[in-house]
C-alpha atoms as a PDB file:
ATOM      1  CA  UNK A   1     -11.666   9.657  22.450  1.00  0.00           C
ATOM      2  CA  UNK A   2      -8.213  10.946  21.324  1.00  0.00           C
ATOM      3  CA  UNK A   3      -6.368   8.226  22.783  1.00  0.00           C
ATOM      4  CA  UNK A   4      -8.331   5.559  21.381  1.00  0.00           C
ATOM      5  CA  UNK A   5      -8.541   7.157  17.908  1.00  0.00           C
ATOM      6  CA  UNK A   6      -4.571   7.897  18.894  1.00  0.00           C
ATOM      7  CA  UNK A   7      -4.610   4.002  19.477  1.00  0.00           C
ATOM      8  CA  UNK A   8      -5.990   2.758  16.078  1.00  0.00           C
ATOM      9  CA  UNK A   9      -4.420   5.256  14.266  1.00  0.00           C
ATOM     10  CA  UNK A  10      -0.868   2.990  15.148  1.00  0.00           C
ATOM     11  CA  UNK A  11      -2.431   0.066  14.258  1.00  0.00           C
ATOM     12  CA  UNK A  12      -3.261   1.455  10.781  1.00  0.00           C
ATOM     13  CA  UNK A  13       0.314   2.547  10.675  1.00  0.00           C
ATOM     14  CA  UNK A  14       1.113  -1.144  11.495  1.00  0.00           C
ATOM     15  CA  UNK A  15      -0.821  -2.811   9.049  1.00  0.00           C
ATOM     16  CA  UNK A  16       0.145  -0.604   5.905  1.00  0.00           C
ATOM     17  CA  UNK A  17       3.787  -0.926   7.038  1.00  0.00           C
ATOM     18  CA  UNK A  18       4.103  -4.609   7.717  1.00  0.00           C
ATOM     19  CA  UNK A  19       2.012  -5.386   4.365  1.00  0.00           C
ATOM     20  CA  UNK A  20       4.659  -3.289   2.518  1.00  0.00           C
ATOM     21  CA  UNK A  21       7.353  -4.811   3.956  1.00  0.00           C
ATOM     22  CA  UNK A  22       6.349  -8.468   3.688  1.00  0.00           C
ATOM     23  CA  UNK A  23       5.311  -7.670  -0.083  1.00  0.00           C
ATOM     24  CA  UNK A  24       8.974  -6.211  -0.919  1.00  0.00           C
ATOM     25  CA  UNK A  25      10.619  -8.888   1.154  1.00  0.00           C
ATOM     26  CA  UNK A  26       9.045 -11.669  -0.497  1.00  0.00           C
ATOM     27  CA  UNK A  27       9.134  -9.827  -3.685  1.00  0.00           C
ATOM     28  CA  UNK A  28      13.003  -9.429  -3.835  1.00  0.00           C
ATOM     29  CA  UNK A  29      13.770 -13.014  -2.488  1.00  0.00           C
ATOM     30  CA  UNK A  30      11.769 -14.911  -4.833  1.00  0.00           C
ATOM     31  CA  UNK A  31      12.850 -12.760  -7.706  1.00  0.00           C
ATOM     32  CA  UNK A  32      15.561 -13.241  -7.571  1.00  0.00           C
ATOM     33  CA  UNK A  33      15.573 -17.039  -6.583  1.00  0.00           C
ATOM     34  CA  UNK A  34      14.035 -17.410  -9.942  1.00  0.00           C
ATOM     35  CA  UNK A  35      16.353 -16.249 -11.605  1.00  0.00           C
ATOM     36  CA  UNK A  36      15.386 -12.698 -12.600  1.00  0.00           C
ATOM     37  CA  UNK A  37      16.966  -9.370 -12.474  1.00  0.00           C
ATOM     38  CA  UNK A  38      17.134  -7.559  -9.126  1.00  0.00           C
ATOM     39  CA  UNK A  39      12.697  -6.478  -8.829  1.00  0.00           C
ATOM     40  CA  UNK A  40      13.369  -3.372  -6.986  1.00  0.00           C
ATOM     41  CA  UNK A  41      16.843  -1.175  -6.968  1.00  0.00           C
ATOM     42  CA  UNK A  42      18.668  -0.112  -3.725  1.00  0.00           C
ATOM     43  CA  UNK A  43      17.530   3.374  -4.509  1.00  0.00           C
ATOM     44  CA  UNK A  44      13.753   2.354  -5.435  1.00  0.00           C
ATOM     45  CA  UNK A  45      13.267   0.712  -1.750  1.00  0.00           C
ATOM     46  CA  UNK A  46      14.393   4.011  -0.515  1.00  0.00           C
ATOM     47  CA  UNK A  47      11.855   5.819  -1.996  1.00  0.00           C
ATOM     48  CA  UNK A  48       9.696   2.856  -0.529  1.00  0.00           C
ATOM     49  CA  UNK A  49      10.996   3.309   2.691  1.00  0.00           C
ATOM     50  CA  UNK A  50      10.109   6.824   2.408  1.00  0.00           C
ATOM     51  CA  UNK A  51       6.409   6.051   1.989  1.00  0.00           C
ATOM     52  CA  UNK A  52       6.177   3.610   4.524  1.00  0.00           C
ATOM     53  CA  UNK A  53       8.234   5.069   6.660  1.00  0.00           C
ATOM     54  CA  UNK A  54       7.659   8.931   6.628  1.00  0.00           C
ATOM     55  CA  UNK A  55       4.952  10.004   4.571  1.00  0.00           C
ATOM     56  CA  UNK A  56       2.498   6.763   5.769  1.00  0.00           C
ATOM     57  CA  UNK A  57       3.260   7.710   8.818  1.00  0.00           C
ATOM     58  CA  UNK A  58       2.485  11.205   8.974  1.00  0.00           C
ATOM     59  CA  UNK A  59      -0.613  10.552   6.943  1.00  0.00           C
ATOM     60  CA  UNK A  60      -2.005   8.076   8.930  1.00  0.00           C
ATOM     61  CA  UNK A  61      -1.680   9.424  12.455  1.00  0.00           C
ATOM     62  CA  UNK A  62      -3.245  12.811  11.318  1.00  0.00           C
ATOM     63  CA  UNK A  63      -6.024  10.961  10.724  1.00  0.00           C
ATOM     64  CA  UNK A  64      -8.949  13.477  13.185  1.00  0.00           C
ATOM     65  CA  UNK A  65     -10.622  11.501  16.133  1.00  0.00           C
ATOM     66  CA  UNK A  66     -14.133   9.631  15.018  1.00  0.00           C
ATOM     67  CA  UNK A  67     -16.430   9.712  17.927  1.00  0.00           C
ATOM     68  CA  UNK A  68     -17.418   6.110  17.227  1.00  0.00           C
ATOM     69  CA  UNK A  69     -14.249   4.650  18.800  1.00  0.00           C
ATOM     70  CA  UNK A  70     -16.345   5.354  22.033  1.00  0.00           C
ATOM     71  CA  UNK A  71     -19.087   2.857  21.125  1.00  0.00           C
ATOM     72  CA  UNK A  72     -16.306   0.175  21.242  1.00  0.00           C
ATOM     73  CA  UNK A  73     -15.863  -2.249  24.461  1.00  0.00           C
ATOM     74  CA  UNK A  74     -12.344  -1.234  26.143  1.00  0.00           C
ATOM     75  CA  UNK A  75      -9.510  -3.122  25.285  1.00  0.00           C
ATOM     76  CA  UNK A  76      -7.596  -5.143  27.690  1.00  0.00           C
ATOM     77  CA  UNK A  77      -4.479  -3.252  28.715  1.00  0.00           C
ATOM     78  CA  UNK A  78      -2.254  -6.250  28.109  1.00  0.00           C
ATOM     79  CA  UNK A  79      -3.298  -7.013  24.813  1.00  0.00           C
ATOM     80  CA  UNK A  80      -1.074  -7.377  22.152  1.00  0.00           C
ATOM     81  CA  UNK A  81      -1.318  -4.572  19.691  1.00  0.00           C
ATOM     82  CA  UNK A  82      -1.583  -6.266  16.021  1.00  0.00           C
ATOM     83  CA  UNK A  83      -4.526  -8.418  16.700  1.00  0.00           C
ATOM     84  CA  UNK A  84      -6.356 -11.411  14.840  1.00  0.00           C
ATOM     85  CA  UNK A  85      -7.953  -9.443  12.362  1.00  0.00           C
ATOM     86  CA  UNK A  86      -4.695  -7.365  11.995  1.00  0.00           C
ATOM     87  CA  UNK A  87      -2.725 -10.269  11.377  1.00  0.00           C
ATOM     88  CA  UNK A  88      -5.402 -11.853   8.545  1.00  0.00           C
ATOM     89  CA  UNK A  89      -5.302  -8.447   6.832  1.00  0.00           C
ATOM     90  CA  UNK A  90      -1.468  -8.343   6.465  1.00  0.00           C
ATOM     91  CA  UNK A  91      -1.340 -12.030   5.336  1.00  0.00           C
ATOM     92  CA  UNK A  92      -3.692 -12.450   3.220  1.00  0.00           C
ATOM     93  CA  UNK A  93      -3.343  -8.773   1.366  1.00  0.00           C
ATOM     94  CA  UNK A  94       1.058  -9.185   1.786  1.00  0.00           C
ATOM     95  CA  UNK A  95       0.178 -12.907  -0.191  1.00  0.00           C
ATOM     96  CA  UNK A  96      -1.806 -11.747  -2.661  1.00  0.00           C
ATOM     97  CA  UNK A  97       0.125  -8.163  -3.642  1.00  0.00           C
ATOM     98  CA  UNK A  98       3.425 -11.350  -4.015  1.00  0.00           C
ATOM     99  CA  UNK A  99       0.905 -13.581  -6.249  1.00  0.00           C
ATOM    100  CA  UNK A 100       0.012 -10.782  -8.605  1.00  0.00           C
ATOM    101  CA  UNK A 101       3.698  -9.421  -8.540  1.00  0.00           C
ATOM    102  CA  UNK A 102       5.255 -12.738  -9.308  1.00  0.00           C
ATOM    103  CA  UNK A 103       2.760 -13.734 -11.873  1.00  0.00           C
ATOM    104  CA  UNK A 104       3.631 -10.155 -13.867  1.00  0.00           C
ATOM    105  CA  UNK A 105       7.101 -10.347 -13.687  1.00  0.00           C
ATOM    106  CA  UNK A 106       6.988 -13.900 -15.074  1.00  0.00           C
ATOM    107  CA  UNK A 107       4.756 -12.260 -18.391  1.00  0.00           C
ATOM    108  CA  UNK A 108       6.780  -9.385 -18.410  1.00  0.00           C
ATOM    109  CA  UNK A 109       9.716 -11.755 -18.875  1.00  0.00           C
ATOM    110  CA  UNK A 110      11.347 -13.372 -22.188  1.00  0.00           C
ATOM    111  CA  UNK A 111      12.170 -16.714 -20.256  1.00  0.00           C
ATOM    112  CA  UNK A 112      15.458 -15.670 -19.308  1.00  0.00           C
ATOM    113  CA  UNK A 113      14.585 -13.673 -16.189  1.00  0.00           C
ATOM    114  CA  UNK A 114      15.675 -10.312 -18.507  1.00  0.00           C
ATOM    115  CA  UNK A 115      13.363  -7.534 -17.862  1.00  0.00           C
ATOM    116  CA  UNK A 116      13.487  -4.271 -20.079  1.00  0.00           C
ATOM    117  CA  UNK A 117      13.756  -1.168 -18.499  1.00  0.00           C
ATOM    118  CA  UNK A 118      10.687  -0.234 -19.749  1.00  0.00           C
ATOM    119  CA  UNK A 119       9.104  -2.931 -17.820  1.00  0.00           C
ATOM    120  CA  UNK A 120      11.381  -2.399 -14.669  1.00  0.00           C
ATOM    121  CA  UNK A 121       9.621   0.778 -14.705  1.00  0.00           C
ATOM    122  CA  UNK A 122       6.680  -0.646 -14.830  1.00  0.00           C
ATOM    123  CA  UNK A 123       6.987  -3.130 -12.528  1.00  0.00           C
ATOM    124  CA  UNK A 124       8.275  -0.425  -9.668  1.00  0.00           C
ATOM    125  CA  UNK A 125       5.536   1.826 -10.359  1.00  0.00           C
ATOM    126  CA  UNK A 126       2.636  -0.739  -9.955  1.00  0.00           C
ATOM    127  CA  UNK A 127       4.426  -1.995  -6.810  1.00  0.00           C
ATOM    128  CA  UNK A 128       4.055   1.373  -5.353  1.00  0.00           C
ATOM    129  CA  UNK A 129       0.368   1.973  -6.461  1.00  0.00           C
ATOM    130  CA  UNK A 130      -0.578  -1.301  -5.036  1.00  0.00           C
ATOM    131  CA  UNK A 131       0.079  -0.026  -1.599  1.00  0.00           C
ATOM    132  CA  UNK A 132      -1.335   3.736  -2.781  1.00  0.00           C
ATOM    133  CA  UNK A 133      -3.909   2.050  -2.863  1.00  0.00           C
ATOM    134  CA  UNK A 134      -3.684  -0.286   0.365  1.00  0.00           C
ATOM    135  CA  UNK A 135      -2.979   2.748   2.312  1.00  0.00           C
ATOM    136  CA  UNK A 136      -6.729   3.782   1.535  1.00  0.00           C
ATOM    137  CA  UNK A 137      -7.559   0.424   3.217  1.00  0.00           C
ATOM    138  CA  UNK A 138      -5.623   0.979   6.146  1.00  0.00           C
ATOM    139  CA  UNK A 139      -7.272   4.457   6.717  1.00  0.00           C
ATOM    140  CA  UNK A 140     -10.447   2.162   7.228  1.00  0.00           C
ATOM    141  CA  UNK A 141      -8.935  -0.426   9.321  1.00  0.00           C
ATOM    142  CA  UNK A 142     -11.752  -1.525  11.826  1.00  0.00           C
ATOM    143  CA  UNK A 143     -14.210   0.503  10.563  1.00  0.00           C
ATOM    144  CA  UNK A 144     -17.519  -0.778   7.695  1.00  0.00           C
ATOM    145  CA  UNK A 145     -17.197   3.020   6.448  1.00  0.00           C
ATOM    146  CA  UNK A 146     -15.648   4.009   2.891  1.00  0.00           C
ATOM    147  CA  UNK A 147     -12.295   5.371   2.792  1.00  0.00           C
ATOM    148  CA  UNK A 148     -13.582   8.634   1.335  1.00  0.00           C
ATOM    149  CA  UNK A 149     -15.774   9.018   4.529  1.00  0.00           C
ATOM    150  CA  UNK A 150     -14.278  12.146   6.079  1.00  0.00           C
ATOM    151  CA  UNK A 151     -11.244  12.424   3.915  1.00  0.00           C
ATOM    152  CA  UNK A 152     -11.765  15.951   3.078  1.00  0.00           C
ATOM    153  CA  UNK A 153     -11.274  16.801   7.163  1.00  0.00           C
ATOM    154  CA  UNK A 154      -7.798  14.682   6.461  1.00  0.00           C
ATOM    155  CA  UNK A 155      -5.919  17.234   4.771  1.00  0.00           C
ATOM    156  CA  UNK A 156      -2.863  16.019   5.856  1.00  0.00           C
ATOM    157  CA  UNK A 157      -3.822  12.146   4.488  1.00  0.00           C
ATOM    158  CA  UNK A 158      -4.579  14.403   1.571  1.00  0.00           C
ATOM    159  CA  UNK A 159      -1.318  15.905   1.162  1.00  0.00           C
ATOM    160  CA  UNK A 160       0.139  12.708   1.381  1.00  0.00           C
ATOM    161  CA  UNK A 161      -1.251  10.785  -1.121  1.00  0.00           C
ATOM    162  CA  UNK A 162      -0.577  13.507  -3.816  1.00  0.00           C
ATOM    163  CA  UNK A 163       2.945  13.877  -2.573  1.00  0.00           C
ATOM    164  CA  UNK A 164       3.622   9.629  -3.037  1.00  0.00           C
ATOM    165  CA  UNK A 165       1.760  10.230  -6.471  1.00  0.00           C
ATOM    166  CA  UNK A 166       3.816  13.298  -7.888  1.00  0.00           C
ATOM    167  CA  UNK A 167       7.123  11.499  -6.464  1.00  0.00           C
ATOM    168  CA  UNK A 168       6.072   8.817  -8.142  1.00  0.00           C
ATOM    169  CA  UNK A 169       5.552  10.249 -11.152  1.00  0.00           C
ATOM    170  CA  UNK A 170       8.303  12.198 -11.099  1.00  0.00           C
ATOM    171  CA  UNK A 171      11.270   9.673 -10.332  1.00  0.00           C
ATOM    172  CA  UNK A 172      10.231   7.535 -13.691  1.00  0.00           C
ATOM    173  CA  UNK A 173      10.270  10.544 -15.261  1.00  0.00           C
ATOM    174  CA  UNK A 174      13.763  11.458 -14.628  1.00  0.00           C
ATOM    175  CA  UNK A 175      14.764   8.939 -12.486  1.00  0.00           C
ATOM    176  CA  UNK A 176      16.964   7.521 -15.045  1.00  0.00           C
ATOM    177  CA  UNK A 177      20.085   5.389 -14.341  1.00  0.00           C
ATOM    178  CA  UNK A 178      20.059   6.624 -10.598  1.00  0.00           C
ATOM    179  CA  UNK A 179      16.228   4.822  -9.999  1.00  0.00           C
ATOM    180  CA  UNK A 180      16.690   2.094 -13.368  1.00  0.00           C
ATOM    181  CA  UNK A 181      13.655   4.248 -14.665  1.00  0.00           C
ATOM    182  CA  UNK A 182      12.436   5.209 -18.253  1.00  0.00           C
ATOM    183  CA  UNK A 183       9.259   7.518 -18.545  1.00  0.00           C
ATOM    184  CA  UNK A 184       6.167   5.706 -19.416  1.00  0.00           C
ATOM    185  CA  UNK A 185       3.408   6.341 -21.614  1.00  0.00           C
ATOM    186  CA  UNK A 186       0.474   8.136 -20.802  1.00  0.00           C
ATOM    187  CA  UNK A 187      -1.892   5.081 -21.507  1.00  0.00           C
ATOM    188  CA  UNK A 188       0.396   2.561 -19.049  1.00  0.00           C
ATOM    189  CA  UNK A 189       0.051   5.157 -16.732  1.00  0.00           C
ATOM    190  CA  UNK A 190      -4.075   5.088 -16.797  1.00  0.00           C
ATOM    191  CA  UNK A 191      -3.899   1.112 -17.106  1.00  0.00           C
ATOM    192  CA  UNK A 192      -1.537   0.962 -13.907  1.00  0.00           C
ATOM    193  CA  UNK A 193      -3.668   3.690 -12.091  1.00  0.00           C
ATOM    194  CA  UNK A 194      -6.432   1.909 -13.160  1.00  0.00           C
ATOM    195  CA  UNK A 195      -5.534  -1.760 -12.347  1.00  0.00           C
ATOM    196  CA  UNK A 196      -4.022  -1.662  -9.051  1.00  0.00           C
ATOM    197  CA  UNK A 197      -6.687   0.632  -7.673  1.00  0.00           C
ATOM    198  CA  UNK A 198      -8.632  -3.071  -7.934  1.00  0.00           C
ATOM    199  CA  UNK A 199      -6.814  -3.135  -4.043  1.00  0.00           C
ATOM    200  CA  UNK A 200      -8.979  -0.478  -3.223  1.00  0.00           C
ATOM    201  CA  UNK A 201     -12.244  -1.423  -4.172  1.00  0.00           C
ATOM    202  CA  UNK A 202     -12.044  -5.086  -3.095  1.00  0.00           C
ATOM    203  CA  UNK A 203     -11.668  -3.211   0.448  1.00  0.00           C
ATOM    204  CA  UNK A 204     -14.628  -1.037  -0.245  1.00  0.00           C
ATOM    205  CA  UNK A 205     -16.668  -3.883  -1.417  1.00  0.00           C
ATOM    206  CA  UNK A 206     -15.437  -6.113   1.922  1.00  0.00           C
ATOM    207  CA  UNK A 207     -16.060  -3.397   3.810  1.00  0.00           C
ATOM    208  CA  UNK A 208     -19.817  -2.356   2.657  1.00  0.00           C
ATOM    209  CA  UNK A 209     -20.991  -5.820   3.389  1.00  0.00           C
ATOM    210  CA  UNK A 210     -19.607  -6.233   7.021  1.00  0.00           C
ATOM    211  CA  UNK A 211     -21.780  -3.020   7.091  1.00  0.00           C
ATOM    212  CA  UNK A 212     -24.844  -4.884   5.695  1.00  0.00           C
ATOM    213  CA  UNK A 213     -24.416  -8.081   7.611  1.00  0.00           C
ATOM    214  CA  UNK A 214     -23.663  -5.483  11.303  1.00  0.00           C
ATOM    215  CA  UNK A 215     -26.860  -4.202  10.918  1.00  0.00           C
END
């Protein structure tokens, strides 16, 4: 049971990390191919970095073994690890956090590809909360449950997601010159909170009906 819970654990790692990275790779390179400033600062991918990197990491190989991963058929010892389904979700989810990205920095924009910092900041913040979000998803990665299902025996996913949220928080705060950040208002703050946690729903809805059409 551990090393199979062990096993998909990785590949939850894998699919929140690649997602992230094809999202800011895209992101950056077709930003600034059309013309507008630089999407995301040195210093704000290395707070990025640190999420995907570190705190993603830690959060989602605590996850505790399910003993469900023993109803599954054994996997062939050769297979590749990011599998069909694996490579859908990263596609299709990388795609559309690009779409939605592109299409607000083009209305954020005055037609001369000049954002204010005010919508930099913005702009950085819902990036991150996008994959807040996403990393919910990836906690349920081959699985028709909720993410909330067993989260309060996940202390350290816990931990995790309040640390990327009060980092968050705090680095537009007083991130100032050092992150391109301004502080935002209270109500942005509830709309982007709001909006982007659209991610995680869409996942709870997809996943609720592969539970309905299972049984």
């Amino acid at each position: 049971m551990w090393g199979r819970s062990l096993y998909q654990n990785i590949q939850r790692f894998i699919i929140f990390q690649l997602t992230i990275n094809l999202t800011a790779m895209l992101i950056v390179l077709l930003g600034t191919l059309l013309g507008h400033d630089l999407p995301l600062t040195v210093t704000q991918m290395l707070w990025v970095n640190l999420i995907m990197d570190t705190f993603a990491a830690g959060a989602l190989a605590s996850l505790p073994p399910e003993e469900r991963v023993m109803k599954l058929a054994p996997r062939d010892s050769s297979a590749f690890i990011i599998t069909p389904s694996m490579r859908i979700n990263i596609i299709l989810t990388g795609l559309f956090f690009v779409v939605s990205l592109l299409w607000l920095m083009l209305e954020m924009g005055d037609g001369s590809g000049s954002l204010s910092r005010y919508d930099l900041s913005m702009f950085f913040t819902i990036f991150v909360m996008l994959q807040f979000w996403n990393m919910f998803n990836a906690k349920s990665f081959n699985s028709a449950g909720s993410a909330f299902r067993g989260i309060i025996k996940s202390p350290g996913f816990l931990l995790v997601s309040l640390l990327i949220v009060l980092g968050q928080v705090l680095i537009v705060r007083f991130g100032g010159d050092v992150f391109r950040t301004v502080p935002l208002k209270l109500w942005d703050w509830a709309l982007i909170v709001a909006g982007t946690s659209v991610v995680l729903w869409v996942g709870e809805l997809t996943r609720l009906i592969k539970k309905i059409v299972v049984k």
